[in-house]
N, C-alpha and C. Protein backbone atom coordinates (compact mmCIF):
# COMPACT_ATOMS: atom_id res chain seq x y z
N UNK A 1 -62.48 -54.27 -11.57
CA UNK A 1 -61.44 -53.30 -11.57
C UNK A 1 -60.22 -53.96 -12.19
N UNK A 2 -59.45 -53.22 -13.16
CA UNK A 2 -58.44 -54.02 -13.93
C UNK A 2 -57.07 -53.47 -12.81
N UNK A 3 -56.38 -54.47 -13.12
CA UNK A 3 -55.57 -54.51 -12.44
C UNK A 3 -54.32 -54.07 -13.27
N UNK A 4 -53.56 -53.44 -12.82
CA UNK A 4 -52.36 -53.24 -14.14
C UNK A 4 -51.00 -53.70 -13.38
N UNK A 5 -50.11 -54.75 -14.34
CA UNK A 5 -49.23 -55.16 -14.14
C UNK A 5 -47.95 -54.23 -14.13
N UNK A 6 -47.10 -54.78 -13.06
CA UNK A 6 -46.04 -53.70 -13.10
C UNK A 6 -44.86 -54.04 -14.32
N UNK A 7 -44.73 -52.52 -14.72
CA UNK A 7 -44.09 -52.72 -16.03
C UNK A 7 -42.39 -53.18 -15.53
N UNK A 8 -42.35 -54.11 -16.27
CA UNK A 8 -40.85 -54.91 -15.90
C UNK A 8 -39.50 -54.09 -16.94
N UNK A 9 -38.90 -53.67 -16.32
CA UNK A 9 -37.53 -53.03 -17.20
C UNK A 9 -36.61 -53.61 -17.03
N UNK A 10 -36.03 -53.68 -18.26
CA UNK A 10 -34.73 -54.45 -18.07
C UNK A 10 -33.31 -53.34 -17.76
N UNK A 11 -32.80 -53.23 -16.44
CA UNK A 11 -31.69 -52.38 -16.21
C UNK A 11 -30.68 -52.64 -17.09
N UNK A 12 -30.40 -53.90 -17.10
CA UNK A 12 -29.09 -53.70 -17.65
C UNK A 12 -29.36 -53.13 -19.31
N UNK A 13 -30.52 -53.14 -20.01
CA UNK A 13 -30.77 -52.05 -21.23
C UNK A 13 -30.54 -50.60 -21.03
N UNK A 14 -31.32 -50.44 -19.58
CA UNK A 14 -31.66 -48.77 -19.83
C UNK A 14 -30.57 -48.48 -19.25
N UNK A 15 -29.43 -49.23 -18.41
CA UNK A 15 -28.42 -48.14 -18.00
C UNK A 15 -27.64 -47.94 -19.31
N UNK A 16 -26.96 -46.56 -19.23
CA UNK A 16 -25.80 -46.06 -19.64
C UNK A 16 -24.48 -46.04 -19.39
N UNK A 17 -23.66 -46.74 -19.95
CA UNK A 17 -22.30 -46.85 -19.39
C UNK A 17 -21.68 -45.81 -18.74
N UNK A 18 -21.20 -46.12 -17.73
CA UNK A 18 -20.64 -44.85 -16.99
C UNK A 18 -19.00 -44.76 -17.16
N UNK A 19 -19.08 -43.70 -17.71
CA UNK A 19 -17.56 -43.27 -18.69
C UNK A 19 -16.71 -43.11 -16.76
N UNK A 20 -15.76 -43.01 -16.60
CA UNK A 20 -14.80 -42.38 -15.32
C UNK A 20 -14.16 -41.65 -16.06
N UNK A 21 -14.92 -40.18 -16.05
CA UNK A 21 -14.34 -39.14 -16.06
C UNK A 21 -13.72 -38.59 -14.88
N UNK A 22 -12.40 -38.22 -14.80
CA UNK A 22 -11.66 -37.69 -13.36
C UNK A 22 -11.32 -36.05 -13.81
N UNK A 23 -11.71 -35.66 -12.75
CA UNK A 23 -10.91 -34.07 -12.89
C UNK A 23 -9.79 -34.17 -11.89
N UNK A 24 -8.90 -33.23 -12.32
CA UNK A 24 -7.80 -33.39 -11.33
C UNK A 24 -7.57 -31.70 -10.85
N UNK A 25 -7.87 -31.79 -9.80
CA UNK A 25 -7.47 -30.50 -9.10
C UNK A 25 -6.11 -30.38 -8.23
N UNK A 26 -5.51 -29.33 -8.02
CA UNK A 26 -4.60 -28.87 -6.89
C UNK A 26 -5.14 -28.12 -6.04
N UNK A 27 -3.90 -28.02 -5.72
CA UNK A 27 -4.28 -27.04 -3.84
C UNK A 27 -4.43 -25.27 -5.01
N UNK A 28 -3.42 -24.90 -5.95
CA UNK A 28 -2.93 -23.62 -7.03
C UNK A 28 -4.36 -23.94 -7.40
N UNK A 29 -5.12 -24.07 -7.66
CA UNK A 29 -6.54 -24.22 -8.56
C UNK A 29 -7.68 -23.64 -7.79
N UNK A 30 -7.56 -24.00 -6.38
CA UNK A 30 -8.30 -23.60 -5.08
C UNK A 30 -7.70 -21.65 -4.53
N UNK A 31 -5.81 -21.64 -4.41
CA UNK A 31 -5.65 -20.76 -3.95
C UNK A 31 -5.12 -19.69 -4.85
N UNK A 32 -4.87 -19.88 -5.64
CA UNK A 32 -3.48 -19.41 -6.99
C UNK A 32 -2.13 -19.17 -6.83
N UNK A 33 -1.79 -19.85 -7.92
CA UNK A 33 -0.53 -20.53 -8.15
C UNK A 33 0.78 -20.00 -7.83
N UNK A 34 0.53 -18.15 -7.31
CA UNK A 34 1.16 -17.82 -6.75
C UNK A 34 1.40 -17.42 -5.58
N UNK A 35 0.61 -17.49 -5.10
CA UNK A 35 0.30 -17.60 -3.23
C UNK A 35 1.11 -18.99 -3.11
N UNK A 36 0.61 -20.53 -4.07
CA UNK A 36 1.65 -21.73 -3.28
C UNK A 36 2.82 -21.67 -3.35
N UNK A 37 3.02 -21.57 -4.53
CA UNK A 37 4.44 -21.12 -5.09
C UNK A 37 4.86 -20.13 -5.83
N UNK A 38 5.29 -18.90 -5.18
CA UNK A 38 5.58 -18.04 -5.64
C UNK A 38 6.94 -17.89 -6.45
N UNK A 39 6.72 -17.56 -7.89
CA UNK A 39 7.49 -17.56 -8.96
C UNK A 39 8.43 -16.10 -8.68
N UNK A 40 8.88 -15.44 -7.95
CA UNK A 40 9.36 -14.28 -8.15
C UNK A 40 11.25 -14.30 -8.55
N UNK A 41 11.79 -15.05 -8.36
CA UNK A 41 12.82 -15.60 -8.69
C UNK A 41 13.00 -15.50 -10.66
N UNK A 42 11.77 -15.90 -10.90
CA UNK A 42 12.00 -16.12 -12.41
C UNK A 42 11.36 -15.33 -13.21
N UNK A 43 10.66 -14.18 -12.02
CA UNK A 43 10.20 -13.00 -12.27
C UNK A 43 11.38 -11.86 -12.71
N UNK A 44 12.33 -12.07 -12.10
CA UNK A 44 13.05 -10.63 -11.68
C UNK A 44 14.04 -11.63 -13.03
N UNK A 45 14.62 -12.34 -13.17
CA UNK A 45 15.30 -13.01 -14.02
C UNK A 45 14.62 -12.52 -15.74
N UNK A 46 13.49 -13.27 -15.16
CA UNK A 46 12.67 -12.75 -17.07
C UNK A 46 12.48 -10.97 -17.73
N UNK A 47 12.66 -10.42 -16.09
CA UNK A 47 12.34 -9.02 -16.36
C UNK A 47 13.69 -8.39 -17.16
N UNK A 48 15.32 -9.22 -16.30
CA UNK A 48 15.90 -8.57 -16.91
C UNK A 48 16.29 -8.98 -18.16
N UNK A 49 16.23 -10.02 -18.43
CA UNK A 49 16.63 -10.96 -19.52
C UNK A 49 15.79 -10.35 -20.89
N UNK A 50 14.38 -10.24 -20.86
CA UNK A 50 13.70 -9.64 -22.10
C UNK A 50 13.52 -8.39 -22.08
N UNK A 51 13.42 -7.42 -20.73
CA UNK A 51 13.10 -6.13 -20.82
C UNK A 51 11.85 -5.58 -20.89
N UNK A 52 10.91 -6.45 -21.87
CA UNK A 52 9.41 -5.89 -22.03
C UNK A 52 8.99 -7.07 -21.77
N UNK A 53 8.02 -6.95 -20.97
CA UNK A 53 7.04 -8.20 -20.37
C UNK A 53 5.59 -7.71 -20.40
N UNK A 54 4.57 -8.59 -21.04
CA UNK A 54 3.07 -8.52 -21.28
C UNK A 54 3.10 -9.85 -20.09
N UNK A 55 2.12 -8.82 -18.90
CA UNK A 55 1.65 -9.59 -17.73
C UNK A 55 0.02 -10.14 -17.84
N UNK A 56 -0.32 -10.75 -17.19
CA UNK A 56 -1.57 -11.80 -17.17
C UNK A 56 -1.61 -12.06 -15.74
N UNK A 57 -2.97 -10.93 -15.17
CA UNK A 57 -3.13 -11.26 -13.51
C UNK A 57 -4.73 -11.74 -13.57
N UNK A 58 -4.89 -12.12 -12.36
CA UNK A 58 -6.19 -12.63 -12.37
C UNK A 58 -7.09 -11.42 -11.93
N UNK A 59 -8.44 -11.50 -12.23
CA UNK A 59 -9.33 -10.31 -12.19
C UNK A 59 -9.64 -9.64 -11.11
N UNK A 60 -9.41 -10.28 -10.21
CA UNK A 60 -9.53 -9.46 -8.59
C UNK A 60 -8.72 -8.81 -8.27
N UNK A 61 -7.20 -8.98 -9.30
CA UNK A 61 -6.55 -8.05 -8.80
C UNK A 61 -5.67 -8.06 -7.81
N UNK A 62 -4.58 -6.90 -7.33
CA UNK A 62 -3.75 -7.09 -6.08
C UNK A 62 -2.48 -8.22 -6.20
N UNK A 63 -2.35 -8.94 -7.43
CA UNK A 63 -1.24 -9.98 -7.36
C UNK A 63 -0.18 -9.05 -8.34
N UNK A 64 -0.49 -8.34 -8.98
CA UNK A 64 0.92 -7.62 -9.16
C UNK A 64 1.26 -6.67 -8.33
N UNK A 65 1.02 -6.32 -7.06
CA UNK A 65 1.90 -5.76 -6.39
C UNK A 65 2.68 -6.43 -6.00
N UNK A 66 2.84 -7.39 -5.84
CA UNK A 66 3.58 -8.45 -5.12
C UNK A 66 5.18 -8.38 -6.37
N UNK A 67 4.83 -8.37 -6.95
CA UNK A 67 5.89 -8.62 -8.53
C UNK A 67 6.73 -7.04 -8.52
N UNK A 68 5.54 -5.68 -8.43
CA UNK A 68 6.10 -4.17 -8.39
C UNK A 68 7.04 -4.23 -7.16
N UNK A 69 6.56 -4.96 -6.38
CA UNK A 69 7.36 -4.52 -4.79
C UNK A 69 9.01 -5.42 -4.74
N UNK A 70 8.73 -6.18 -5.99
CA UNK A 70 10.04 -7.18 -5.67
C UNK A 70 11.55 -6.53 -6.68
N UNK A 71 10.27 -5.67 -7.52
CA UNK A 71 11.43 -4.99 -8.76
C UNK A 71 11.79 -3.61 -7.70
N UNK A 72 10.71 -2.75 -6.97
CA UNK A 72 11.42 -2.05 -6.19
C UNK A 72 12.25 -2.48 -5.55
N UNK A 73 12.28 -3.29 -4.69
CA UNK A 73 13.15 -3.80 -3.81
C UNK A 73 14.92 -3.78 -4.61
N UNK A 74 15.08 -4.35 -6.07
CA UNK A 74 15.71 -4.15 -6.72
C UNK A 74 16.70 -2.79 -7.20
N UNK A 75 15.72 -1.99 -6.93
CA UNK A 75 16.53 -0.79 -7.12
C UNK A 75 15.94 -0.04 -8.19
N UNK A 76 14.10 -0.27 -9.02
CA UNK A 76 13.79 0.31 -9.75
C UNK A 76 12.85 1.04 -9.25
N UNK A 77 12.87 2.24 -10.16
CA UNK A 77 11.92 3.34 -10.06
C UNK A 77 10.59 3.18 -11.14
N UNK A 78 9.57 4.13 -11.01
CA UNK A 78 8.21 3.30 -12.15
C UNK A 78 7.79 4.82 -12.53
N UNK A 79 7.14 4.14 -13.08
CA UNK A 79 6.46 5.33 -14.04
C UNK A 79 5.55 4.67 -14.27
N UNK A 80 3.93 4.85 -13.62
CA UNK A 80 2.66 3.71 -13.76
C UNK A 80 1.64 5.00 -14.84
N UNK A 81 1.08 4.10 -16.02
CA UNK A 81 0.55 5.00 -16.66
C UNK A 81 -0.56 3.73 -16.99
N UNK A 82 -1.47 4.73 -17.36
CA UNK A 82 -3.18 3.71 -18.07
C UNK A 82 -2.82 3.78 -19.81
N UNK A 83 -2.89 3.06 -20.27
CA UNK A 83 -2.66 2.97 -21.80
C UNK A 83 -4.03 3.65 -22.36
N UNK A 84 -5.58 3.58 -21.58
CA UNK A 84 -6.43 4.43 -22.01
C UNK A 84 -6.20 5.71 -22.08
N UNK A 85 -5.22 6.83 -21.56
CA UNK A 85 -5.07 7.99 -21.63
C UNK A 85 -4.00 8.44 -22.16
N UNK A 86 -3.36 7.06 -22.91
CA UNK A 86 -1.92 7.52 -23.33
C UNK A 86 -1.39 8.18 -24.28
N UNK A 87 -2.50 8.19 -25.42
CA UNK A 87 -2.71 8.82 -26.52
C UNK A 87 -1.09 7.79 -27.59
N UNK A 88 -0.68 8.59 -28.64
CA UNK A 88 0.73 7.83 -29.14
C UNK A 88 1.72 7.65 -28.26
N UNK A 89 2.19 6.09 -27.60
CA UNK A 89 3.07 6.56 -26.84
C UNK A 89 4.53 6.59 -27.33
N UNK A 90 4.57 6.06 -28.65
CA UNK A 90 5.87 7.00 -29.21
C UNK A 90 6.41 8.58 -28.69
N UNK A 91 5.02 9.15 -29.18
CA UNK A 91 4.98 10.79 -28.85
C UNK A 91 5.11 10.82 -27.21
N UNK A 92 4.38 10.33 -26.74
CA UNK A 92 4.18 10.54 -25.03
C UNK A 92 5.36 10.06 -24.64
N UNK A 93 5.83 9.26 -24.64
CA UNK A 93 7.33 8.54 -24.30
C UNK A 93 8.74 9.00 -24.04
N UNK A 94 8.71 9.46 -25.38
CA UNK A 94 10.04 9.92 -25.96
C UNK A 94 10.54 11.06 -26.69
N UNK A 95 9.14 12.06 -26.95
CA UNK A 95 9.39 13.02 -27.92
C UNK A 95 8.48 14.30 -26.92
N UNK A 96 8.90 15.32 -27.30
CA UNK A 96 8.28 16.87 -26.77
C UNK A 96 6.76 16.80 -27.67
N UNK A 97 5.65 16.60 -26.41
CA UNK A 97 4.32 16.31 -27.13
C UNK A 97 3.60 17.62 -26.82
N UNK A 98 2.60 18.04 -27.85
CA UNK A 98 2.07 18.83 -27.06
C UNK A 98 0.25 18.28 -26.15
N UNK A 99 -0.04 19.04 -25.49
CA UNK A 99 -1.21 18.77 -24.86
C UNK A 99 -2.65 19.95 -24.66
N UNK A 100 -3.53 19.73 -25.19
CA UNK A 100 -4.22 20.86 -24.99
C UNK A 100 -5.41 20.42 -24.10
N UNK A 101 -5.27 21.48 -23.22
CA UNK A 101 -6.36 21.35 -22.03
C UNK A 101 -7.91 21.72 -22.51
N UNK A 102 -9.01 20.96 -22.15
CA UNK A 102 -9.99 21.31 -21.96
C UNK A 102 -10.64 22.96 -22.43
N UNK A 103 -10.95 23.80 -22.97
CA UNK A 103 -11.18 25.05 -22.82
C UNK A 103 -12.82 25.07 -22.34
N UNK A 104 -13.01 26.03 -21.44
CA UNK A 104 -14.03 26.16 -21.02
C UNK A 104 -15.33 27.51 -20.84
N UNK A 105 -15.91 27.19 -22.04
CA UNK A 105 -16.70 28.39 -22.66
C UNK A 105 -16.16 29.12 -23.85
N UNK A 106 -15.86 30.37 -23.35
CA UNK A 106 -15.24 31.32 -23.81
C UNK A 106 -13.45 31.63 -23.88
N UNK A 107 -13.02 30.77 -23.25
CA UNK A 107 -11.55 30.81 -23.15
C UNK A 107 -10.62 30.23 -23.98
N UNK A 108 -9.63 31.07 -24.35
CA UNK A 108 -8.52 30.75 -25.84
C UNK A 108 -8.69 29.23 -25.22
N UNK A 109 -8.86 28.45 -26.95
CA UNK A 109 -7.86 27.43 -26.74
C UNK A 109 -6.55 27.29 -26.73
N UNK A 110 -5.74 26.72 -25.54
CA UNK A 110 -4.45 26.48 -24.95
C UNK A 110 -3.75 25.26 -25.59
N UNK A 111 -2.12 25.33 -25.49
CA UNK A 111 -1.79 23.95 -26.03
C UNK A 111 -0.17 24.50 -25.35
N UNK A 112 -0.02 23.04 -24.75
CA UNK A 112 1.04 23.50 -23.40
C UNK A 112 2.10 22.30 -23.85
N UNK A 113 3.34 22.53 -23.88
CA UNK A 113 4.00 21.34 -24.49
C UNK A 113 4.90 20.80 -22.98
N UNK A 114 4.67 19.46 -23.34
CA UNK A 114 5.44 18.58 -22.18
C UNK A 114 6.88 17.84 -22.32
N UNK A 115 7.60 17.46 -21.57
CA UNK A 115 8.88 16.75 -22.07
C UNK A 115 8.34 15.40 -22.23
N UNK A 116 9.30 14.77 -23.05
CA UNK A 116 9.38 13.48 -23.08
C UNK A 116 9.06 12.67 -21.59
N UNK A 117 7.85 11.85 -21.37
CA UNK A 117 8.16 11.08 -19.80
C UNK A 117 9.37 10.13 -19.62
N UNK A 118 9.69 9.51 -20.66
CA UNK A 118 10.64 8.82 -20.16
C UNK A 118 11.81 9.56 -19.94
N UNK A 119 12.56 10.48 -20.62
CA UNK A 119 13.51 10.77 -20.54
C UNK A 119 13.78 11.93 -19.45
N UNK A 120 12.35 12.25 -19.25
CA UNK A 120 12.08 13.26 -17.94
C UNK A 120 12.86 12.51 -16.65
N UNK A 121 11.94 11.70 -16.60
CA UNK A 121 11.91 10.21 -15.38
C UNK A 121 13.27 9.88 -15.51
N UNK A 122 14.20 9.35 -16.71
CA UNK A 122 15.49 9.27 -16.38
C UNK A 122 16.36 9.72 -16.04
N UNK A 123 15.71 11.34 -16.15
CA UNK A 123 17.15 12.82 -15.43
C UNK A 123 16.83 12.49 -13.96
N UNK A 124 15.88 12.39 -13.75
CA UNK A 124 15.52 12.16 -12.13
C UNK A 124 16.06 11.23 -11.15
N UNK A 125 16.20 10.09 -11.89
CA UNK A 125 16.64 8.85 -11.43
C UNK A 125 17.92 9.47 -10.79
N UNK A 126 17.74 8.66 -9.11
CA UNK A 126 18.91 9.21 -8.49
C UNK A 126 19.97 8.13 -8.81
N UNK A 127 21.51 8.58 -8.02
CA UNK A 127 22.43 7.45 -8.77
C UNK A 127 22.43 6.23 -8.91
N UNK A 128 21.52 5.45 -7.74
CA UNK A 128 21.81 4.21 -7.04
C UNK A 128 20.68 3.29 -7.70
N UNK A 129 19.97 4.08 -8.94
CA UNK A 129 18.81 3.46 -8.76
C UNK A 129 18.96 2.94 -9.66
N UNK A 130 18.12 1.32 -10.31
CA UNK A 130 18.88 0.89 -10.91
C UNK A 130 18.69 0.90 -12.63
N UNK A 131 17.40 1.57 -12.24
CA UNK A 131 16.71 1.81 -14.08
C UNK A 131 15.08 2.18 -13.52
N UNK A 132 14.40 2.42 -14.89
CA UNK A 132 13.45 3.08 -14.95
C UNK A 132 12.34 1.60 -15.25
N UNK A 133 11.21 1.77 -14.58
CA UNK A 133 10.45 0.53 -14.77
C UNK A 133 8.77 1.45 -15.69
N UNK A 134 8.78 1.22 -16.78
CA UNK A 134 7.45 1.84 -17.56
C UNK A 134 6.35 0.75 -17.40
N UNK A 135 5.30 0.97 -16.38
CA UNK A 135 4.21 -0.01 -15.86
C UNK A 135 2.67 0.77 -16.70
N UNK A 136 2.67 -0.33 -17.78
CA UNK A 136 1.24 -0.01 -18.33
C UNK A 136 0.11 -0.57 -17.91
N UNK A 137 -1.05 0.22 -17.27
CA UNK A 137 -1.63 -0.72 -16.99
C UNK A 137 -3.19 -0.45 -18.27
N UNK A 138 -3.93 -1.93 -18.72
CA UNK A 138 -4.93 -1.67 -19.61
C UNK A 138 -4.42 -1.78 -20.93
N UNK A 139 -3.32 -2.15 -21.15
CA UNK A 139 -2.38 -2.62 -22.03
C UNK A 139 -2.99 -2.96 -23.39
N UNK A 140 -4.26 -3.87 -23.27
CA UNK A 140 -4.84 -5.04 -23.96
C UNK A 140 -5.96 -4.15 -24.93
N UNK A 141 -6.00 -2.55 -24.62
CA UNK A 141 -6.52 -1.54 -25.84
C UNK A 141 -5.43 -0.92 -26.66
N UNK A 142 -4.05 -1.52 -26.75
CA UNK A 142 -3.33 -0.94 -27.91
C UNK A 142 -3.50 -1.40 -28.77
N UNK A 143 -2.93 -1.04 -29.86
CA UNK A 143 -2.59 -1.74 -31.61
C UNK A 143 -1.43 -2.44 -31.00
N UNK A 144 -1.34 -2.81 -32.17
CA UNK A 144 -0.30 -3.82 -32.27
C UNK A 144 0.84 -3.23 -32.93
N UNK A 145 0.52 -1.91 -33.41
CA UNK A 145 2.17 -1.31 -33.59
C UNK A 145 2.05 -0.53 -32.41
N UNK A 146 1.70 -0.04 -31.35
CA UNK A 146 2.15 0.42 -30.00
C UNK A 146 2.66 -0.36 -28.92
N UNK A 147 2.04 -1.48 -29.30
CA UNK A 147 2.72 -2.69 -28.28
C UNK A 147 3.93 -2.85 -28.93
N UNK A 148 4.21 -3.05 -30.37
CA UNK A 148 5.72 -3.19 -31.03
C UNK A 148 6.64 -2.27 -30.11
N UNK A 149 5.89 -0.47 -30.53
CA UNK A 149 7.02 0.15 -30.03
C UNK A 149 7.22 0.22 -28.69
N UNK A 150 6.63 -0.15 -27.85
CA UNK A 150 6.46 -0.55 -25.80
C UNK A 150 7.80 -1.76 -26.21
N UNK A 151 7.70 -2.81 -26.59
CA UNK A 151 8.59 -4.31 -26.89
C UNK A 151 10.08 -3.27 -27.30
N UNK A 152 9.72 -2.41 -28.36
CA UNK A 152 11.41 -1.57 -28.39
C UNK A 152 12.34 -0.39 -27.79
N UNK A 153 10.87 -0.10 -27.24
CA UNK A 153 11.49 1.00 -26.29
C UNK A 153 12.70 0.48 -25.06
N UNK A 154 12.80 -0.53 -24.72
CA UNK A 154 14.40 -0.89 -23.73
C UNK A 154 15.34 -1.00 -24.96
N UNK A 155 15.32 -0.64 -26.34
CA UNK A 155 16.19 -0.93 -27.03
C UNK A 155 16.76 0.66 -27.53
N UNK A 156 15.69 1.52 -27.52
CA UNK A 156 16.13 2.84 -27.31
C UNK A 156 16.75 3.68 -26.09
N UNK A 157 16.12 3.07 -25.22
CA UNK A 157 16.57 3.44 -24.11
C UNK A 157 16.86 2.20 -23.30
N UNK A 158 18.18 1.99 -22.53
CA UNK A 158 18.57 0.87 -21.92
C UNK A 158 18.70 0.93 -20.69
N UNK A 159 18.30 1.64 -19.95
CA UNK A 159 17.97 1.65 -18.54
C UNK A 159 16.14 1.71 -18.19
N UNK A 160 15.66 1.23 -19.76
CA UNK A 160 13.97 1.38 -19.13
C UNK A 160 13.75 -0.14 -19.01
N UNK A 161 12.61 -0.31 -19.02
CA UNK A 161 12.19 -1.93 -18.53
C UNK A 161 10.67 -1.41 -19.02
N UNK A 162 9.91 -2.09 -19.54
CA UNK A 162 8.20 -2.00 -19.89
C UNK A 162 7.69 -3.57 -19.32
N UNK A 163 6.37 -3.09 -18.59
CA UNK A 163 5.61 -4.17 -18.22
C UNK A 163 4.46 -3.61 -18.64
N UNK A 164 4.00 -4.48 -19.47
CA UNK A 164 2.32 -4.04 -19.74
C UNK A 164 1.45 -5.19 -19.06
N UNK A 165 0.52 -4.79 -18.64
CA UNK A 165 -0.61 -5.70 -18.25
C UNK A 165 -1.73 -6.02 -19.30
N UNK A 166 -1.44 -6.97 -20.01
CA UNK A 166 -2.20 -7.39 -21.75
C UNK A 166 -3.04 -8.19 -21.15
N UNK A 167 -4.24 -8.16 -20.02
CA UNK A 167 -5.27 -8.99 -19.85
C UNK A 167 -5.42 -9.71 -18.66
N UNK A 168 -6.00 -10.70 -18.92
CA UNK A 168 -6.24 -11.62 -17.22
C UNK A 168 -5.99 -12.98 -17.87
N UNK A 169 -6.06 -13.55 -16.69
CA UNK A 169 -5.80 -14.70 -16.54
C UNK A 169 -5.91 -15.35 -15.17
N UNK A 170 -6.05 -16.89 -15.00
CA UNK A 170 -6.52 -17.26 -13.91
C UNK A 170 -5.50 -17.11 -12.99
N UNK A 171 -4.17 -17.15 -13.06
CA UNK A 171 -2.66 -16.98 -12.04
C UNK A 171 -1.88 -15.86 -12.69
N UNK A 172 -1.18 -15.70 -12.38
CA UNK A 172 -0.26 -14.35 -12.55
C UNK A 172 0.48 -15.31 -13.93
N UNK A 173 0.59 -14.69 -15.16
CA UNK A 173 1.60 -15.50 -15.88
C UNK A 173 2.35 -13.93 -16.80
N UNK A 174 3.42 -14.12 -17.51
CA UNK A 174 3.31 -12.95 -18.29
C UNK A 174 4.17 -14.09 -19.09
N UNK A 175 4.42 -13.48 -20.31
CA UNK A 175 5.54 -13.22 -22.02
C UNK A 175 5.97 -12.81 -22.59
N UNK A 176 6.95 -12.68 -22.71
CA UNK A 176 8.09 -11.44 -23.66
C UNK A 176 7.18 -10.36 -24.65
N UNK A 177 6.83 -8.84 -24.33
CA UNK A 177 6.48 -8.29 -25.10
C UNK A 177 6.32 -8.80 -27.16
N UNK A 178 7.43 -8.73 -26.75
CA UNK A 178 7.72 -9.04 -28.35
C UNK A 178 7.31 -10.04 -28.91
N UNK A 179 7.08 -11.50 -28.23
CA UNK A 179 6.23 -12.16 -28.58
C UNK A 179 4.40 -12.58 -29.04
N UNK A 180 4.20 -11.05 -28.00
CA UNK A 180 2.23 -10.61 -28.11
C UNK A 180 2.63 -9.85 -29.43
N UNK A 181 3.80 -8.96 -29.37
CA UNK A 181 3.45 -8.21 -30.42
C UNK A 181 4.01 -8.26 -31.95
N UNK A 182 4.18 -9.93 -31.93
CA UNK A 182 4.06 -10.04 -33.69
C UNK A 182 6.23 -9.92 -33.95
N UNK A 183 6.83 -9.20 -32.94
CA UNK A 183 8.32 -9.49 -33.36
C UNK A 183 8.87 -10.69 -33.00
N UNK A 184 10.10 -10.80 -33.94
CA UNK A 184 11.08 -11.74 -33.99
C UNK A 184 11.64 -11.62 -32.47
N UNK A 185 12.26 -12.78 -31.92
CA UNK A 185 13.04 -12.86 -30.69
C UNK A 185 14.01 -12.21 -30.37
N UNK A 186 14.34 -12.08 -29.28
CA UNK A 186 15.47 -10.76 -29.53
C UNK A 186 16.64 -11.49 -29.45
N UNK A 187 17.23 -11.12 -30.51
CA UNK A 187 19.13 -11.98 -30.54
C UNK A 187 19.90 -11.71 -29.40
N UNK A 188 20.05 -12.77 -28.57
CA UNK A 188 21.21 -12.32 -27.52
C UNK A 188 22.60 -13.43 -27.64
């Protein structure tokens, strides 16, 4: 019976250097970054300072209320709309649009004209309040000339404020409209 010798390896050949790769985690990485430290201070600051803000929440959701409840608290009123149903919001915004309902079967087609929402929303505004807050949510299916005109609309109207929600992200972050959408900075 042959006997077979045990095959001898040399370790120090077959190992592979072991690189020290480190990851570095936080506590914000585990809980998000705004639960540890909540940024709302430089929230309400950036809101008034640029006017149009493209927000970035994380996908589960529920962290911009926290941000809506701090601008109410402020003294603003909202106007929450889906950018999927918004059709032009030049037209929807600011101008007498019309709208035609559904017809069903046999029944005239209808076409019913609406006011402007924003400027609707601003007769309303009672005295104390402190401006109009335009909350898009789904933001991230416009063009890029509707996001322009969202970034200029506080420049037509100066008691509005636009927050669009342009996507996700792992913590709540947002950026000056005007910066997603291709304009120059605004001169102050």
């Amino acid at each position: 019976m042959p006997t077979s010798t045990p095959r001898r390896t040399n370790t120090s050949l077959n190992r592979r250097p072991q690189s020290a790769a480190q990851v570095k985690c936080s506590l914000v990485d585990f809980i998000g970054g705004d639960l540890v430290k909540p940024d709302l201070g430089r929230w309400l600051s950036d809101v008034e300072k640029h006017k149009a803000l493209a927000i970035y929440t994380p996908h589960e959701g529920g962290y911009e209320g926290r941000y809506l409840t701090r601008l109410r608290y402020q003294g603003y009123r909202f106007l929450d709309l889906s950018a999927r149903g918004l059709g032009d919001p030049e037209t929807t915004l600011t101008k007498i649009h019309p709208v035609c309902p559904p017809h069903l079967g046999r029944q005239p087609i209808a076409r019913w004209y609406f006011p402007p929402e924003v400027d609707y929303r601003l007769s309303l505004l009672p005295p104390d309040a402190k401006g109009l807050v335009v909350w898009i949510i789904e933001a991230k299916v416009l063009s890029k000339a509707e996001l322009q005109f969202l970034a200029l609309l506080p420049t037509l109207r100066p008691k509005v404020k636009v927050i669009a929600e342009c996507g996700n992200w792992r913590k709540v972050m947002w950026k000056p409209l005007r910066e997603i959408a291709g304009l120059p900075p605004d001169q102050e």
